[in-house]
N, C-alpha and C. Protein backbone atom coordinates (compact mmCIF):
# COMPACT_ATOMS: atom_id res chain seq x y z
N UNK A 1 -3.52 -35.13 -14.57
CA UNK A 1 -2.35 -34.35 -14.88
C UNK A 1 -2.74 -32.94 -15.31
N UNK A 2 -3.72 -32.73 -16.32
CA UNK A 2 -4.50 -31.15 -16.85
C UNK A 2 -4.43 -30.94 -15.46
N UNK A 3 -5.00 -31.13 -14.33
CA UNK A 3 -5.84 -30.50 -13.41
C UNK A 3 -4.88 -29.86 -12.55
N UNK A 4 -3.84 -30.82 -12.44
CA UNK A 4 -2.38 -30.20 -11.59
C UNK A 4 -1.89 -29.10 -12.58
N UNK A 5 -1.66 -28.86 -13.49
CA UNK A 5 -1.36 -28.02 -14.62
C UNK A 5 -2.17 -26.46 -14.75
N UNK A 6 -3.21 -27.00 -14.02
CA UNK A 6 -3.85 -25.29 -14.14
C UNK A 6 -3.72 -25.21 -12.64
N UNK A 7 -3.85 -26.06 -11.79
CA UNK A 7 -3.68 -25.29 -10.21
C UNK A 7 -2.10 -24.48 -10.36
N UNK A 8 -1.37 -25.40 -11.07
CA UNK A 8 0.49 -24.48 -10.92
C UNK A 8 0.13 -23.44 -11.81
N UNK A 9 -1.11 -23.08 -12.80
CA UNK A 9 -0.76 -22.29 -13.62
C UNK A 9 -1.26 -21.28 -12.70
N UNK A 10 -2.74 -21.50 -11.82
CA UNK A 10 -3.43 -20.32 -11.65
C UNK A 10 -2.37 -19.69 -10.83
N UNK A 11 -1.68 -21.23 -9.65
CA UNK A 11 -0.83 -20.19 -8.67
C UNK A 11 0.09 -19.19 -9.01
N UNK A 12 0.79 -20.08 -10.20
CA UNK A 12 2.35 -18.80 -10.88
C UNK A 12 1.44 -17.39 -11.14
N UNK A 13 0.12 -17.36 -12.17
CA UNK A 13 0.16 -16.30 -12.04
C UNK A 13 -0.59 -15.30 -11.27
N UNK A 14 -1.37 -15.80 -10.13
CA UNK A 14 -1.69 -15.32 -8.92
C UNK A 14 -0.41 -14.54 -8.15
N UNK A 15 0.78 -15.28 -8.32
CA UNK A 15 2.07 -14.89 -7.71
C UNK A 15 2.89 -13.95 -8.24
N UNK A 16 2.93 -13.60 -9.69
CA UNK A 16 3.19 -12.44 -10.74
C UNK A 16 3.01 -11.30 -10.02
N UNK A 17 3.83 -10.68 -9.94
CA UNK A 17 3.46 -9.27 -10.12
C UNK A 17 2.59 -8.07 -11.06
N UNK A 18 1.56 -7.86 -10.76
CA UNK A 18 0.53 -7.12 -12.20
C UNK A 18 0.22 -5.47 -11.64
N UNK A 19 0.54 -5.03 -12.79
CA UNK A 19 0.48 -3.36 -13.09
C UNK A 19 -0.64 -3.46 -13.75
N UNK A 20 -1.87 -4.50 -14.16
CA UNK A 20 -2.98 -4.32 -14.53
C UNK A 20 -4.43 -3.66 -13.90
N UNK A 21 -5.26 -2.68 -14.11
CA UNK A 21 -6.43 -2.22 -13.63
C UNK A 21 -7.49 -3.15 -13.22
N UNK A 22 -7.58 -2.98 -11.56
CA UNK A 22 -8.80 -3.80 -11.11
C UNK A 22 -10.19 -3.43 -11.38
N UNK A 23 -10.73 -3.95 -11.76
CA UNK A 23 -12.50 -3.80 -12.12
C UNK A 23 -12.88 -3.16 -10.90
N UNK A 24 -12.68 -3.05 -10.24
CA UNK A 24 -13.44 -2.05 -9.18
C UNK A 24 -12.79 -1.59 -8.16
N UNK A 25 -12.96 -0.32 -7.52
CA UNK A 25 -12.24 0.50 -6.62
C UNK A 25 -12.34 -1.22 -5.39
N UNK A 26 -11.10 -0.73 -4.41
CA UNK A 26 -10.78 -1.58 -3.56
C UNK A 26 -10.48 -1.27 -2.21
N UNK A 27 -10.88 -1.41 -0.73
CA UNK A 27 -10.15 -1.16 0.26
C UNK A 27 -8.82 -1.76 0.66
N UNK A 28 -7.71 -1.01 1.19
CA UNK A 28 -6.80 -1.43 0.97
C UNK A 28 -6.59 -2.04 2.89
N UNK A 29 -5.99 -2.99 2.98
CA UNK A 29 -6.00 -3.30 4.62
C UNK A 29 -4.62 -3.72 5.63
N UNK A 30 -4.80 -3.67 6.57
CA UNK A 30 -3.55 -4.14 7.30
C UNK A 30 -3.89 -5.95 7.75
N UNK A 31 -2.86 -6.68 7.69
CA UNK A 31 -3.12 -7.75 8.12
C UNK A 31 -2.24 -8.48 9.44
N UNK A 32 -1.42 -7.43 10.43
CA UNK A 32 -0.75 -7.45 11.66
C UNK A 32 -0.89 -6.68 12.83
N UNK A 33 -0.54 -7.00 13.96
CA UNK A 33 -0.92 -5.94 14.95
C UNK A 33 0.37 -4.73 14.40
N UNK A 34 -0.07 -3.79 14.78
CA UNK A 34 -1.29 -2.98 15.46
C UNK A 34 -2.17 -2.55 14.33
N UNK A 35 -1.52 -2.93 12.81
CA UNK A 35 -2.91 -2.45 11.73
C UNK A 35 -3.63 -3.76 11.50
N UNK A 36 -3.84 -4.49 12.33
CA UNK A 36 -4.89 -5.99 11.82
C UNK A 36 -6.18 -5.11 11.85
N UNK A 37 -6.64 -5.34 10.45
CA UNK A 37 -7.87 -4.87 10.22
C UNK A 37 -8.16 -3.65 10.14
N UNK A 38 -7.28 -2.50 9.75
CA UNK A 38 -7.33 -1.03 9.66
C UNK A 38 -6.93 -0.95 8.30
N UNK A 39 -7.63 0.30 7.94
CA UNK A 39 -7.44 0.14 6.29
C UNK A 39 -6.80 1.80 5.90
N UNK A 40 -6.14 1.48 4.65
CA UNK A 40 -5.70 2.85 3.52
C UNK A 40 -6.55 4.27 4.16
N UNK A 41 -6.76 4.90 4.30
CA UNK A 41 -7.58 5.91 4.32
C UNK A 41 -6.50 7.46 4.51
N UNK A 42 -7.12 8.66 4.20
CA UNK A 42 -6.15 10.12 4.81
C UNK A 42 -6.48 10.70 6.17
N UNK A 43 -5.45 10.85 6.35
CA UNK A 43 -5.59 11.64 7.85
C UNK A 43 -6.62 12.47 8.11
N UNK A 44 -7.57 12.57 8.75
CA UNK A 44 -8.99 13.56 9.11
C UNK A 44 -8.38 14.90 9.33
N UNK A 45 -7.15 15.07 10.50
CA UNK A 45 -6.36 16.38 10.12
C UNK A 45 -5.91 17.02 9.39
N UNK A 46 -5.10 16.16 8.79
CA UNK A 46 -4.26 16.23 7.25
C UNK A 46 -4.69 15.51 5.90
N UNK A 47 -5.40 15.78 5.35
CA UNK A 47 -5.51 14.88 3.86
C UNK A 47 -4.42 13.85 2.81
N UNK A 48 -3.59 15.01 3.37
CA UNK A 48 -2.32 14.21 2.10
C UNK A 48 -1.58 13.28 3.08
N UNK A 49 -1.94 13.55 4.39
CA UNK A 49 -1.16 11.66 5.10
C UNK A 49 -2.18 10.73 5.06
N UNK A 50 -1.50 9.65 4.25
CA UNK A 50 -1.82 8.28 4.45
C UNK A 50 -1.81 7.64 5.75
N UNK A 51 -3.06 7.05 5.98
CA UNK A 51 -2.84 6.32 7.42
C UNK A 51 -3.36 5.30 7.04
N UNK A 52 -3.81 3.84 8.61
CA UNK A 52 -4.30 3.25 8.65
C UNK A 52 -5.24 3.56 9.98
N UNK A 53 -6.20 3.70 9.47
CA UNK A 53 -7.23 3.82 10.35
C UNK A 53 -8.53 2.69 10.46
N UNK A 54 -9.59 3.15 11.18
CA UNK A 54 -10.84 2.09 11.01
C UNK A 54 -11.90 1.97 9.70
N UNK A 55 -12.03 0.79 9.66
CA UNK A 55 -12.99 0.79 8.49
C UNK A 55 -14.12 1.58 8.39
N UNK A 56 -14.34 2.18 9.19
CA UNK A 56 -15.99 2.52 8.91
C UNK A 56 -15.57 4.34 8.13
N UNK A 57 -14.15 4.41 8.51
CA UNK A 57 -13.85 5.66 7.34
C UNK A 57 -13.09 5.35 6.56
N UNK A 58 -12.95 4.45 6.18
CA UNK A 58 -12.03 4.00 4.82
C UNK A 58 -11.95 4.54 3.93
N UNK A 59 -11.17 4.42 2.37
CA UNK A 59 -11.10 4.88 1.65
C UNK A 59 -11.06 3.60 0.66
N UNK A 60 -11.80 3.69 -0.48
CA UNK A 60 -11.60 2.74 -1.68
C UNK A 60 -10.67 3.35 -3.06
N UNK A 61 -9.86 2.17 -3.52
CA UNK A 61 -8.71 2.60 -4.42
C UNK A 61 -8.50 1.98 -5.74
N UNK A 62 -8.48 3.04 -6.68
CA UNK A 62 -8.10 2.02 -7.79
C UNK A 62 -6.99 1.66 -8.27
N UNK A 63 -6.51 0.95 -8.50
CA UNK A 63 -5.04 -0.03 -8.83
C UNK A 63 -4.72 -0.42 -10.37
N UNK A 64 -3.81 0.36 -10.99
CA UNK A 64 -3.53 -0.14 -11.69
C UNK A 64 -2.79 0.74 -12.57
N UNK A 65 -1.85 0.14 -13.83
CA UNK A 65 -0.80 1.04 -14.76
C UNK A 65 0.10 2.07 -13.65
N UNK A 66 0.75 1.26 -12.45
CA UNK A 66 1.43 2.08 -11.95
C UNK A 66 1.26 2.67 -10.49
N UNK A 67 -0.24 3.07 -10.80
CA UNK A 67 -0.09 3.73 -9.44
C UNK A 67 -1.52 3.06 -8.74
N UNK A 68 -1.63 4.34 -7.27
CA UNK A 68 -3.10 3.90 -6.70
C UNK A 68 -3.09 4.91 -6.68
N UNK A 69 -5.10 5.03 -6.75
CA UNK A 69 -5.98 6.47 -6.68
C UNK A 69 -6.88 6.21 -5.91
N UNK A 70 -7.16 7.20 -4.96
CA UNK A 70 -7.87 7.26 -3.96
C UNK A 70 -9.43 7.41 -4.83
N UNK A 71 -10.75 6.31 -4.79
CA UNK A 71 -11.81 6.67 -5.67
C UNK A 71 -12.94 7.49 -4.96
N UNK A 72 -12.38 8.00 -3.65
CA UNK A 72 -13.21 8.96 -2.77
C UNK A 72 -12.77 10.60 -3.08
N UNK A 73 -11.32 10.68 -2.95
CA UNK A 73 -10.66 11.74 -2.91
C UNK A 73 -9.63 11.98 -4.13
N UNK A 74 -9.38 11.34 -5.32
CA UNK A 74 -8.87 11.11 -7.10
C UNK A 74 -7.36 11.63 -6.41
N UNK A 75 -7.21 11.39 -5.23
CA UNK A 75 -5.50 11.38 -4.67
C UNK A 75 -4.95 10.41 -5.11
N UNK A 76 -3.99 10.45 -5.59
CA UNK A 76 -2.83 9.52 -5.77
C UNK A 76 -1.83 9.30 -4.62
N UNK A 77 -1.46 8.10 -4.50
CA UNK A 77 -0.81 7.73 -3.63
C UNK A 77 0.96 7.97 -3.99
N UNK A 78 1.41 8.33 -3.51
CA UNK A 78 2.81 8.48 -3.94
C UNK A 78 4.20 8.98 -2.71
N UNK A 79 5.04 8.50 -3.31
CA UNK A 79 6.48 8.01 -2.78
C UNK A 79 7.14 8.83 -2.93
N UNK A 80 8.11 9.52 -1.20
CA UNK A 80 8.91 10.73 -1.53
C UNK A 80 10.05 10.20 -1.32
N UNK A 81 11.65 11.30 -1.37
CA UNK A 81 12.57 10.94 -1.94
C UNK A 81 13.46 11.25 -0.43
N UNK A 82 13.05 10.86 0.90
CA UNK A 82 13.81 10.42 1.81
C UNK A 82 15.19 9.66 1.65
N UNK A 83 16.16 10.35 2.47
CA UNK A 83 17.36 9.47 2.35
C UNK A 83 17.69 8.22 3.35
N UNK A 84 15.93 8.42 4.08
CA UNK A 84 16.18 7.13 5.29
C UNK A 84 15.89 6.01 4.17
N UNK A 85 15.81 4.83 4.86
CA UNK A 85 14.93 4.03 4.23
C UNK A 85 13.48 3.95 4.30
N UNK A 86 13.17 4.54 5.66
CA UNK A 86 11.15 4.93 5.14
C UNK A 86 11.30 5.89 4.40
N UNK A 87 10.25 5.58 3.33
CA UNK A 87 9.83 6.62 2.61
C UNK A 87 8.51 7.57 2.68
N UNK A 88 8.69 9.09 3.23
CA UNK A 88 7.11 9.29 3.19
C UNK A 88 6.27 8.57 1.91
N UNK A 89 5.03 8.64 2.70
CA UNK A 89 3.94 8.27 1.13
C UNK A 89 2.72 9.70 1.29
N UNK A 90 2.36 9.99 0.56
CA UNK A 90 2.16 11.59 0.21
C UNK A 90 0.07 10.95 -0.39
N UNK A 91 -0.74 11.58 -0.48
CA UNK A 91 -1.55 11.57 -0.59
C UNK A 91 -1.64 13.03 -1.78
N UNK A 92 -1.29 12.52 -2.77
CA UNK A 92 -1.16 13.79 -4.06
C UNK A 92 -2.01 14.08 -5.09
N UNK A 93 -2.57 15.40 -5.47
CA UNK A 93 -3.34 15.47 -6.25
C UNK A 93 -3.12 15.09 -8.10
N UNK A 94 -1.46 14.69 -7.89
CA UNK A 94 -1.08 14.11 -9.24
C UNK A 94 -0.29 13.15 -9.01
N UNK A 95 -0.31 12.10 -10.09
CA UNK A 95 0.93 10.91 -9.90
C UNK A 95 2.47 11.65 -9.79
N UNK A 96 2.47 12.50 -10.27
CA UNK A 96 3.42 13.06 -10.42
C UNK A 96 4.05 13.24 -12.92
N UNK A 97 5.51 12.99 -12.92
CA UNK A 97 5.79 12.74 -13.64
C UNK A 97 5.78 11.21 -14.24
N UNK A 98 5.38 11.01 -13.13
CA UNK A 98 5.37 9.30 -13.65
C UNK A 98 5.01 8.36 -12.33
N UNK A 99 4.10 7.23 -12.18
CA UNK A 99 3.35 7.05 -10.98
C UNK A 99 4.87 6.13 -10.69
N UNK A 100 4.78 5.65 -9.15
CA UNK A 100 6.01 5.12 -8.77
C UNK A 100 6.06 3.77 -8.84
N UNK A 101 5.07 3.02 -9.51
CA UNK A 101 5.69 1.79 -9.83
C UNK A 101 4.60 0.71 -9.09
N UNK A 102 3.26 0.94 -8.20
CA UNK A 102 2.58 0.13 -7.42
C UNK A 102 2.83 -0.64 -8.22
N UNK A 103 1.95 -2.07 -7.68
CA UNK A 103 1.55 -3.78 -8.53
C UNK A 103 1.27 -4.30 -7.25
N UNK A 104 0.50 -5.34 -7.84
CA UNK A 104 -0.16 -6.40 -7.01
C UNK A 104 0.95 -7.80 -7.04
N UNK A 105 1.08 -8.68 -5.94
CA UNK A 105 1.59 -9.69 -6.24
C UNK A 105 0.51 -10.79 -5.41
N UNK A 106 -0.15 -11.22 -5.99
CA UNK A 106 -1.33 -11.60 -5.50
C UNK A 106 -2.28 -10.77 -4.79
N UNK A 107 -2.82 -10.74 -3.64
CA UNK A 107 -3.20 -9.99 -2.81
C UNK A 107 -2.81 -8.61 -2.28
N UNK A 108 -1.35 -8.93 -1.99
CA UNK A 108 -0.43 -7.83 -1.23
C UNK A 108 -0.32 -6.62 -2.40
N UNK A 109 0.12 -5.41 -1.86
CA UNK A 109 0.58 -4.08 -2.73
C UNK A 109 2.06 -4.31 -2.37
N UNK A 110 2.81 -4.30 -3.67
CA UNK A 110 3.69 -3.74 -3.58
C UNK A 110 4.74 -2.96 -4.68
N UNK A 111 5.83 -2.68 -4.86
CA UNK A 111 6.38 -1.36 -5.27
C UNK A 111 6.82 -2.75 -6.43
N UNK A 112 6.98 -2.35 -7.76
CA UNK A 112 7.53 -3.34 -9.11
C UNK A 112 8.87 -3.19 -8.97
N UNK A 113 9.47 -4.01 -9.19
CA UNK A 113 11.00 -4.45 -10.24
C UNK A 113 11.24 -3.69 -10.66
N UNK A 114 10.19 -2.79 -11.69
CA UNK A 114 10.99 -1.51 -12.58
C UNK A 114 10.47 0.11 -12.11
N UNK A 115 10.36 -0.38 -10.69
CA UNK A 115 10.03 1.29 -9.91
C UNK A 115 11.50 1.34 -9.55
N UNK A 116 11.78 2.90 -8.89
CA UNK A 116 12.93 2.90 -8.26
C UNK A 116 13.26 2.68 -6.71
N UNK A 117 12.41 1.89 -6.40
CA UNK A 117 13.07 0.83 -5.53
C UNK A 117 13.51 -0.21 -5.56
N UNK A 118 12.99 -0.87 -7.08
CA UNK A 118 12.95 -2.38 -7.05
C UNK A 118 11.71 -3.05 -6.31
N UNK A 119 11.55 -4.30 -6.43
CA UNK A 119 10.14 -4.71 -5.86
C UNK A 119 10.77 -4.97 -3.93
N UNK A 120 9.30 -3.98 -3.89
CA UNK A 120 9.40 -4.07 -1.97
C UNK A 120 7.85 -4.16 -1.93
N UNK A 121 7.74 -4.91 -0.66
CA UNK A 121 6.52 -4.86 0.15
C UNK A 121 5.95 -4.66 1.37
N UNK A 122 7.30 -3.83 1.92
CA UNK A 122 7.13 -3.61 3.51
C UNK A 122 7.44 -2.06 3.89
N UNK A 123 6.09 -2.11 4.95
CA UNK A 123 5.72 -0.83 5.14
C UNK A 123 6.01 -0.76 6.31
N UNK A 124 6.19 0.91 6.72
CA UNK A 124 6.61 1.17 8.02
C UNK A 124 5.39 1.61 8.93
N UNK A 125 4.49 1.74 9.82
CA UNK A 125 3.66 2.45 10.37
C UNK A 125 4.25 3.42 11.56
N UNK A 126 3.62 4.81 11.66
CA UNK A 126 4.21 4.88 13.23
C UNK A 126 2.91 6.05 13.81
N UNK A 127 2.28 5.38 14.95
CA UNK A 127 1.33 6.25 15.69
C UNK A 127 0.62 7.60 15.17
N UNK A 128 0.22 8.12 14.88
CA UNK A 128 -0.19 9.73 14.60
C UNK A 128 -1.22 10.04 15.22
N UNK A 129 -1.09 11.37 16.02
CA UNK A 129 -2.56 12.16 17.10
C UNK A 129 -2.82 11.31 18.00
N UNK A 130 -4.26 11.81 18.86
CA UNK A 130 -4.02 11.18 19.96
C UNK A 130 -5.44 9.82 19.52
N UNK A 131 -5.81 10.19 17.98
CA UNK A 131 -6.39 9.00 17.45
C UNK A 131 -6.13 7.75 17.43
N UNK A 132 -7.07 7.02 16.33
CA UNK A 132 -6.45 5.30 16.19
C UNK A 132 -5.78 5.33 14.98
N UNK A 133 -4.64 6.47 14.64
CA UNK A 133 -4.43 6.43 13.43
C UNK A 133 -2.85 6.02 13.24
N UNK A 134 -2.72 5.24 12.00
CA UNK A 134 -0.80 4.93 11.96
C UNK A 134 -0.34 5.25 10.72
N UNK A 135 0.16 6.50 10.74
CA UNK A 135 0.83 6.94 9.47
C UNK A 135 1.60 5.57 8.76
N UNK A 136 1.89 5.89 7.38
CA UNK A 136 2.50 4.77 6.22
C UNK A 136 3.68 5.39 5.27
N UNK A 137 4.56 4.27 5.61
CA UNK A 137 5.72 4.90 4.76
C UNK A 137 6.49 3.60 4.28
N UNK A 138 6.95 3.75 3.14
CA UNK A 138 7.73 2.83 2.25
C UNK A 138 8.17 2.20 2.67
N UNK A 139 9.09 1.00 3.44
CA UNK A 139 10.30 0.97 3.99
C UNK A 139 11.29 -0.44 3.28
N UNK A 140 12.75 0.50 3.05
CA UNK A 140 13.02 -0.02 2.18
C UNK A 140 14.84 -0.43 2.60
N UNK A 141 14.32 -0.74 4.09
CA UNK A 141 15.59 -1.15 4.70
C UNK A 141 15.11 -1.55 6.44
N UNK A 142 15.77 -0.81 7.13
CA UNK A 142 15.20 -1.10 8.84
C UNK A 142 15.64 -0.18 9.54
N UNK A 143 15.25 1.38 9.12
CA UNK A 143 15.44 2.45 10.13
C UNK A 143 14.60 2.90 10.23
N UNK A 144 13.80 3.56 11.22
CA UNK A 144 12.61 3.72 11.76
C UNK A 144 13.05 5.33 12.41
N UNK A 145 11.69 6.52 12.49
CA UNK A 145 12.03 7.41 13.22
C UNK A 145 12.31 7.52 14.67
N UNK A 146 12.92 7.97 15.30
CA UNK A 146 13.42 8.30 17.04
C UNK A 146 12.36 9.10 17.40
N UNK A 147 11.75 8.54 18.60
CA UNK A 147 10.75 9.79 19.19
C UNK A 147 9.42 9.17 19.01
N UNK A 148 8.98 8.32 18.16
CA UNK A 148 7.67 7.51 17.60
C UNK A 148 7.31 6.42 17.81
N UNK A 149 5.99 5.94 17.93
CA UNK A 149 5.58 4.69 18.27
C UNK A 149 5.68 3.85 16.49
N UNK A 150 6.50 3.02 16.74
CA UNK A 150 6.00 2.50 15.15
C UNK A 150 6.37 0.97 15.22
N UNK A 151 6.07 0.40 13.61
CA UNK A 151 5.68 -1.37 13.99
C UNK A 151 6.44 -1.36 12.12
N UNK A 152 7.80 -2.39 12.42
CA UNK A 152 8.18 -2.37 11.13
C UNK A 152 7.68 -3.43 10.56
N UNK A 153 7.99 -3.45 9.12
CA UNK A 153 7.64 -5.10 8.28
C UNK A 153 6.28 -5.20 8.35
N UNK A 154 5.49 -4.08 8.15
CA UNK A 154 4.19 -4.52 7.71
C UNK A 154 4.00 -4.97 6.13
N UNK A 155 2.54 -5.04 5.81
CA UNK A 155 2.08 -5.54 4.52
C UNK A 155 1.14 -5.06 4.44
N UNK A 156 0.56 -4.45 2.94
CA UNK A 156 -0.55 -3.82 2.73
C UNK A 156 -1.20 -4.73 2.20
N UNK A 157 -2.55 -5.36 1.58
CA UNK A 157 -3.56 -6.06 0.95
C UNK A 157 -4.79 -5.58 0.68
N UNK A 158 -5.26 -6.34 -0.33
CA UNK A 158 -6.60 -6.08 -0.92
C UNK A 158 -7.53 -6.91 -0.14
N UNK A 159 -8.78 -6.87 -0.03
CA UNK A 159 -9.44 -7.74 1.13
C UNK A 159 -8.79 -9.32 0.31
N UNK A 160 -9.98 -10.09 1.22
CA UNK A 160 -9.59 -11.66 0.42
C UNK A 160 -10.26 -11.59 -0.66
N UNK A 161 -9.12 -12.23 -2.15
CA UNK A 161 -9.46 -12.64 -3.38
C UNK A 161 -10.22 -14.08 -3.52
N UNK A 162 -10.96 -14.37 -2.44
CA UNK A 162 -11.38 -15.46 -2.55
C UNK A 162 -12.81 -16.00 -3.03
């Protein structure tokens, strides 16, 4: 009976949502086509776009009290104030006035309960250059830009916690 008691415990709080600091910078990854296996990193053109690109230029991140920080480039990751439902995500040299709310819910990244979205975990991607790169944006409904290659209902993650 103990033993069933800590597997439900570890799972509930594996399943929590935590605004707590990870012990060590982290790559952040895609786990669907077309980002299966492409990770967090900034645009080689542009710095302050977030993409998903290939691992071998990745970027490692630290997580926690709120926000993510880029531990290559001390960018903060952050959420603009679009009236679509994607939201750009900005690659910023400050959290701003206040970081927008990241957390972990196990594995996955996503936005807290007491950000101003409420808790979300689905991201928008859509094509960028004539690279392997897929811009990232909030998405916090199901409208997508006209004119773009893009893939809704993604998920961001930390490698495996295993």
């Amino acid at each position: 009976m103990r033993s069933c008691i800590s597997k439900f415990l570890a799972f509930a709080l594996a399943a929590t949502p935590s605004a707590g600091v990870l012990a060590k910078p982290e790559q952040i990854r895609g786990v669907s086509s077309p980002i299966f296996h492409y990770y967090l990193q900034a645009y080689p053109q542009d710095p302050t776009i977030p993409v998903m690109g290939p691992e071998g230029t990745s970027e490692y991140f630290n997580i926690g009290s709120g926000a993510i920080q880029s531990a290559n480039s001390s960018a903060y990751l952050t959420v603009g104030a679009d009236t679509t439902s994607y939201k750009t995500l900005t690659l910023s040299a400050s959290a701003g006035t206040a970081a927008p709310g990241w957390a972990l819910e196990g594995d996955t990244i996503i936005t807290g309960t007491s950000s101003a979205w409420g808790r979300q975990l689905n991201f928008l991607v859509c094509k960028v250059g004539s690279g392997d790169y897929w811009q990232v944006y909030l998405q916090t409904g199901s409208d997508v830009p006209s004119g773009k290659t893009c893939s809704n209902y993604q998920s961001l993650h930390l490698p495996c916690l295993c």
